[in-house]
Structures are given as C-alpha cells and as structure tokens.
C-alpha atoms as a PDB file:
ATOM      1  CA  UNK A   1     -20.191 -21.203   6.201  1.00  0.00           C
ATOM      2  CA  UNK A   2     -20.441 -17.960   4.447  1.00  0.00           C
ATOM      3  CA  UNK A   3     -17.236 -15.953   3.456  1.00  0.00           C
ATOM      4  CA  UNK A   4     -17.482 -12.412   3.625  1.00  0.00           C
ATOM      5  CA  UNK A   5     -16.050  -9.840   1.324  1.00  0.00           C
ATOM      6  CA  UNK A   6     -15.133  -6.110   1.862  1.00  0.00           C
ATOM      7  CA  UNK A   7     -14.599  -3.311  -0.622  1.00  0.00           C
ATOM      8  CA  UNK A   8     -12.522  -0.540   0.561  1.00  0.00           C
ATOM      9  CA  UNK A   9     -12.136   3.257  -0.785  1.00  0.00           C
ATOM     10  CA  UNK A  10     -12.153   6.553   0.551  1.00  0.00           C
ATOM     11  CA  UNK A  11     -15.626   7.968   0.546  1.00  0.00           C
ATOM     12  CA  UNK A  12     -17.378   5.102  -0.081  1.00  0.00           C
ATOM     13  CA  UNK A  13     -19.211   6.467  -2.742  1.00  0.00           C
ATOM     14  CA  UNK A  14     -18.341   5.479  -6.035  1.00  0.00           C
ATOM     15  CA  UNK A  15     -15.452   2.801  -6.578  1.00  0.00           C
ATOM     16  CA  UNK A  16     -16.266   0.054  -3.625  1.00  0.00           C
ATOM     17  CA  UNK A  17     -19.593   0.717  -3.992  1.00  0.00           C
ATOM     18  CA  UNK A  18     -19.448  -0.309  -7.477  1.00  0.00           C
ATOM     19  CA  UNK A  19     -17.077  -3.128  -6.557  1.00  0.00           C
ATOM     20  CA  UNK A  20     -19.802  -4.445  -4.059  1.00  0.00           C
ATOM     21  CA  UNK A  21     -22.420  -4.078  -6.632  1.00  0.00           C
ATOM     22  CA  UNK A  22     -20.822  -6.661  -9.080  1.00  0.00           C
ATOM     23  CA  UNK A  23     -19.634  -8.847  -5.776  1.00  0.00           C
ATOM     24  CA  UNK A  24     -23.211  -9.514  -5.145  1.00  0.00           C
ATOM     25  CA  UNK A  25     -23.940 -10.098  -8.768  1.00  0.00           C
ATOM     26  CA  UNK A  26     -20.915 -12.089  -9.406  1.00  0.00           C
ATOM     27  CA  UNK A  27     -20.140 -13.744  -5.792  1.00  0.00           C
ATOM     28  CA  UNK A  28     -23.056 -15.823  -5.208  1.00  0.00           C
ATOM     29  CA  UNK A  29     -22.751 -17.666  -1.531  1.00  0.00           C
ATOM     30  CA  UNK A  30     -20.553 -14.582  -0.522  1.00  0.00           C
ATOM     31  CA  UNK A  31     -21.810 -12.078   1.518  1.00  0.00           C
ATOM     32  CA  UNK A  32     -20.559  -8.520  -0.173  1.00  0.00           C
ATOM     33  CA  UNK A  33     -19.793  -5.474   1.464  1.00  0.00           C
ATOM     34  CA  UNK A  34     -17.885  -2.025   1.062  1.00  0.00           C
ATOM     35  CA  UNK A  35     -16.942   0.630   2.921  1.00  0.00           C
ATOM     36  CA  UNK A  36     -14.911   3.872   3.555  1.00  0.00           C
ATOM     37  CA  UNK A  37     -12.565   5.238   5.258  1.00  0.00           C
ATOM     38  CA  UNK A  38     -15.599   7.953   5.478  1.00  0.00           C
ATOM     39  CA  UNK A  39     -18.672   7.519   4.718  1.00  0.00           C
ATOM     40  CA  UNK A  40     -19.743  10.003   1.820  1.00  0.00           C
ATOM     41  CA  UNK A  41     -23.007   9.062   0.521  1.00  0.00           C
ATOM     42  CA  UNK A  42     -23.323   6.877  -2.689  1.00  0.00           C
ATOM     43  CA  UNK A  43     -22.905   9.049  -5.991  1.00  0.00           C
ATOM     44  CA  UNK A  44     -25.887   9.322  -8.612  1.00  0.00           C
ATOM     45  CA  UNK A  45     -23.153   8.710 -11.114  1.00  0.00           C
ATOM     46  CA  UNK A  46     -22.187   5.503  -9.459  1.00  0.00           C
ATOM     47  CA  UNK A  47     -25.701   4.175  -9.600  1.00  0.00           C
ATOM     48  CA  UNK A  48     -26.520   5.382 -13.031  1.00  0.00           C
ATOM     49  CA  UNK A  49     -23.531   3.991 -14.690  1.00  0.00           C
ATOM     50  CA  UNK A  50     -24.136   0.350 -12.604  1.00  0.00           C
ATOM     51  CA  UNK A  51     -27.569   0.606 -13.711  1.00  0.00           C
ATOM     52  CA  UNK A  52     -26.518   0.845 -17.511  1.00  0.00           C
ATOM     53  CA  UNK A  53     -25.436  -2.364 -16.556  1.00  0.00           C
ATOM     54  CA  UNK A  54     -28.616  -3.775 -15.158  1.00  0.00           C
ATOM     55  CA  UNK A  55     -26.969  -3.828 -11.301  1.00  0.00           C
ATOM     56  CA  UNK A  56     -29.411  -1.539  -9.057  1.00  0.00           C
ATOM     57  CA  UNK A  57     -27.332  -0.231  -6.295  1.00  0.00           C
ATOM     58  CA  UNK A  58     -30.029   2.313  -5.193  1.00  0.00           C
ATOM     59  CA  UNK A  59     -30.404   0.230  -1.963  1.00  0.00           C
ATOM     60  CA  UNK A  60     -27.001   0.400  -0.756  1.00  0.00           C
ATOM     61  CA  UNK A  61     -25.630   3.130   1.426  1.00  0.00           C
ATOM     62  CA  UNK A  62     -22.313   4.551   2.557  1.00  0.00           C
ATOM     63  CA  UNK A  63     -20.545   3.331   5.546  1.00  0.00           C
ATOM     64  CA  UNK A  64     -17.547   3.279   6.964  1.00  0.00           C
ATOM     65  CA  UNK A  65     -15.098   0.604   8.044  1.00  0.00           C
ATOM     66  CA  UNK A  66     -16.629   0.634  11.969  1.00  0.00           C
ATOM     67  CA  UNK A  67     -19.485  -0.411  10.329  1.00  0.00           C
ATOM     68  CA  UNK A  68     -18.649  -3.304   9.151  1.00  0.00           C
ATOM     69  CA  UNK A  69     -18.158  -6.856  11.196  1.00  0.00           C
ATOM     70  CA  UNK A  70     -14.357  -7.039  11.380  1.00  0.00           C
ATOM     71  CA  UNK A  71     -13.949 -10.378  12.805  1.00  0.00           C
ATOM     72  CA  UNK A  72     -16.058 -11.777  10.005  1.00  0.00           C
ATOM     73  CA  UNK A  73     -13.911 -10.479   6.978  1.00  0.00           C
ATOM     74  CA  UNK A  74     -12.689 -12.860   4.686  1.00  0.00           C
ATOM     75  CA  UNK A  75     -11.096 -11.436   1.718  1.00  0.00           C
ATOM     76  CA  UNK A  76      -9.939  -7.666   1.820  1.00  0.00           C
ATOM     77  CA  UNK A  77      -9.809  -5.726  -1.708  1.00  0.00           C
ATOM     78  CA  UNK A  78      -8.568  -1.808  -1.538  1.00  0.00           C
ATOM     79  CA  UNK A  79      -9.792   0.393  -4.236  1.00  0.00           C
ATOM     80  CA  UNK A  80      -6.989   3.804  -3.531  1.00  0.00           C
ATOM     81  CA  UNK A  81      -3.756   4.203  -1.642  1.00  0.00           C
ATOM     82  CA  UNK A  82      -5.764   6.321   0.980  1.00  0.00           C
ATOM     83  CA  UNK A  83      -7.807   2.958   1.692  1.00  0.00           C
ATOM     84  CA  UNK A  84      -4.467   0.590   1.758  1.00  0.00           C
ATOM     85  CA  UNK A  85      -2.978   2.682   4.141  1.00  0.00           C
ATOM     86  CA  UNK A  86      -5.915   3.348   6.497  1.00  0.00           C
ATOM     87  CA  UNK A  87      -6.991  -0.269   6.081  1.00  0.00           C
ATOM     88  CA  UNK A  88      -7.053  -1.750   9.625  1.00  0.00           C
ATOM     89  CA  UNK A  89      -5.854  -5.544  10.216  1.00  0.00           C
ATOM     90  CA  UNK A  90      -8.635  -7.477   9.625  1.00  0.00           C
ATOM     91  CA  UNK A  91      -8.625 -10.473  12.540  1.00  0.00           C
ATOM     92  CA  UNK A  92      -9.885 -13.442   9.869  1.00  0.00           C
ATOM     93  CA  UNK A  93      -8.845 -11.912   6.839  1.00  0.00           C
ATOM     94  CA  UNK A  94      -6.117 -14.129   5.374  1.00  0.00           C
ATOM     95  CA  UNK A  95      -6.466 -12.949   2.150  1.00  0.00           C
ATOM     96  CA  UNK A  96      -6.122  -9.115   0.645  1.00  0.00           C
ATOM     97  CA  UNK A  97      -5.375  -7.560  -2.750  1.00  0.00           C
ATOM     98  CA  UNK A  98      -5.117  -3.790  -4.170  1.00  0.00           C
ATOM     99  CA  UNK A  99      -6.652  -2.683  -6.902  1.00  0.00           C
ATOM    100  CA  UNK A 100      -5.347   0.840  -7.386  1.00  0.00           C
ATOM    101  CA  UNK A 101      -8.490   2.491  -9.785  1.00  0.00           C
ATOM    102  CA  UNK A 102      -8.855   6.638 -10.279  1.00  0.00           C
ATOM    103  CA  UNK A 103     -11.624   8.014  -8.211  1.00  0.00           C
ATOM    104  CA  UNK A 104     -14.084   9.311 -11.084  1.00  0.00           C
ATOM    105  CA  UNK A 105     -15.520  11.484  -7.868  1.00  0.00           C
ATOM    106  CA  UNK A 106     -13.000  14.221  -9.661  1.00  0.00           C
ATOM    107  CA  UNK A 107     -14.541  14.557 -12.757  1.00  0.00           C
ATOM    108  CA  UNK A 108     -18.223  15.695 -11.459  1.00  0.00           C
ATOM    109  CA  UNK A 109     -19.441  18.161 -12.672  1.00  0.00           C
ATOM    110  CA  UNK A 110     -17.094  18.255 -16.053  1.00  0.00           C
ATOM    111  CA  UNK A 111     -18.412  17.042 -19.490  1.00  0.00           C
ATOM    112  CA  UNK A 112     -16.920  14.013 -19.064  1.00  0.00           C
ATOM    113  CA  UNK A 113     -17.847  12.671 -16.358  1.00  0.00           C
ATOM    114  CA  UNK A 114     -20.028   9.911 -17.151  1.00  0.00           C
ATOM    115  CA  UNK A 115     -16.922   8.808 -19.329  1.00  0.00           C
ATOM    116  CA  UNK A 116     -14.860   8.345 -16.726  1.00  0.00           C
ATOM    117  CA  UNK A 117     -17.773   6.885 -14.146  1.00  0.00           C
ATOM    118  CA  UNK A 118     -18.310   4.326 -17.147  1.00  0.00           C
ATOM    119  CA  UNK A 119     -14.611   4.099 -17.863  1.00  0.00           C
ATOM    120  CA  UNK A 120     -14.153   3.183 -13.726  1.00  0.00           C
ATOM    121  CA  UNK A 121     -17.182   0.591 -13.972  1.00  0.00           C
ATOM    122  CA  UNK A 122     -15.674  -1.207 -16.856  1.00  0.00           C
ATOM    123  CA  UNK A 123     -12.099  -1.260 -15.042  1.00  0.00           C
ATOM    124  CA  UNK A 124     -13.915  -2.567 -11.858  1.00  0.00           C
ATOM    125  CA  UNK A 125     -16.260  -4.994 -13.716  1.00  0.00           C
ATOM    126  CA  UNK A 126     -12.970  -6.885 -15.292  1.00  0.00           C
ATOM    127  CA  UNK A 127     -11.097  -6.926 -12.080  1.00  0.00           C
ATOM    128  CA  UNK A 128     -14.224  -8.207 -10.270  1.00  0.00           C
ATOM    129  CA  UNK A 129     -14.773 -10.929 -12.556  1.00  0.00           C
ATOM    130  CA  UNK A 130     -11.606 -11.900 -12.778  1.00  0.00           C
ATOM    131  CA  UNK A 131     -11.902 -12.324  -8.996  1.00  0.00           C
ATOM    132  CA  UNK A 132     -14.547 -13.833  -8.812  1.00  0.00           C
ATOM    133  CA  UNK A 133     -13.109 -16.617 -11.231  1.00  0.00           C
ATOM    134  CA  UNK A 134      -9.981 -16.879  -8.599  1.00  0.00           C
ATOM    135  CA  UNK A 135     -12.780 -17.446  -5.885  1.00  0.00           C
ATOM    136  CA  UNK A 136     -15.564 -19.555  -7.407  1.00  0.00           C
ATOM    137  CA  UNK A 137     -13.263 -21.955  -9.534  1.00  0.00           C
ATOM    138  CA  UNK A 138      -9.801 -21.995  -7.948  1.00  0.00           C
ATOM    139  CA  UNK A 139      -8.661 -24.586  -5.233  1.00  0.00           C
ATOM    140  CA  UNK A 140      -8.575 -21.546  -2.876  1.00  0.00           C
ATOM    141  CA  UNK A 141     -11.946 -20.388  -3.404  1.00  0.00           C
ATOM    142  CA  UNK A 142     -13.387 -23.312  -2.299  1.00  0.00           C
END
C-alpha cells in the first residue's frame, strides 16, 4: 500500500511546495503532497530556484488542507508555526515532525531575493533528504 505524505505552510506557495517537489524526487513509492493553510498560488521564485535544481514544479498548484485526502495521510511535516498550529488532526497520521524554515515570500521584490529562495531550497533539500533516509532505510520506513 502506498503511504502518503503532506507538506504544510501557510500560503502554499513557496516552502511545502518546494518540500513536495524533492518528496516526489526523493520519496519514490510515496505519494507527495502539500498544502496551505490558504491557498496562494505557487511563486515564480519557488519554481525557478527548484528548477536550478533540475526539479520542475511548474505542474503543481496551490491548495489548501480541504483539499487534500485526510484519512489517507501518513506522515505530517509543518514548514511555519502558522501551519503547526492550524494543522488539523490527521485520522491515520501516526507520524508528524516540524521543520520551522523562514518564508523567503518576504524578500520579493528586494535584491536578494533569489538568495534567500535558494538559501530556503538548500535548507529544505537537506531536511528532505535526511527524511527521506529516516523513511526509505529505517525499520520505520518500511
């Protein structure tokens, strides 16, 4: 059976969409999602920076947590407070961690923000393979 992953942030935008763009690179057998607490649209930052690393993410969109299946959540990972304390209780999800990253949302529009959309990435593209490890090779992940 397939597990089922969920990437939560605020907009849905930047940070969980990023997340679920390495999930579905590094989580094969997993199905990978994100969502928001709103849904915001998905940044051109987002997708250029994710593209610099060869992940397209032009296909996915913004959504929000009623739009994803609930009852078929596996593993829970929250990207901002905002997200942790809006998250709902997911029925099947047994397992959940935090991952408390900057939204680079705040730095459109300055002359560094593709720094800190690249600086976000890299954070998120550690985390998510260190995950990924935990899931693919630990007795848990199984």
């Amino acid at each position: 059976m397939t597990k089922t992953i969920v990437f939560i942030c605020t907009g849905n935008a930047c940070r969980s969409q990023m997340a679920e763009g390495f999930g579905k690179r590094m989580l094969p057998g997993w199905r990978v999602l994100s969502a928001g607490t709103i849904a915001s649209g998905v940044h051109e930052s987002a997708i250029k920076v994710m593209g610099e690393e060869g992940i397209d993410i032009t296909d996915q969109y913004s959504k929000t947590l009623g739009d994803v299946p609930v009852d078929e959540i596996d593993y829970v990972v929250t990207l901002c407070g905002d997200a942790r304390e809006r998250c709902p209780v997911f029925p099947k999800a047994v397992k959940n961690e935090h991952w408390p990253i900057d939204d680079p949302i705040y730095a459109t529009g300055s002359d560094r923000e593709m720094d800190e959309f690249r600086r976000v990435r890299d954070d998120i593209g550690t985390r998510m393979g260190q995950l990924a490890k935990k899931l693919t090779e630990g007795p848990r992940g199984r």
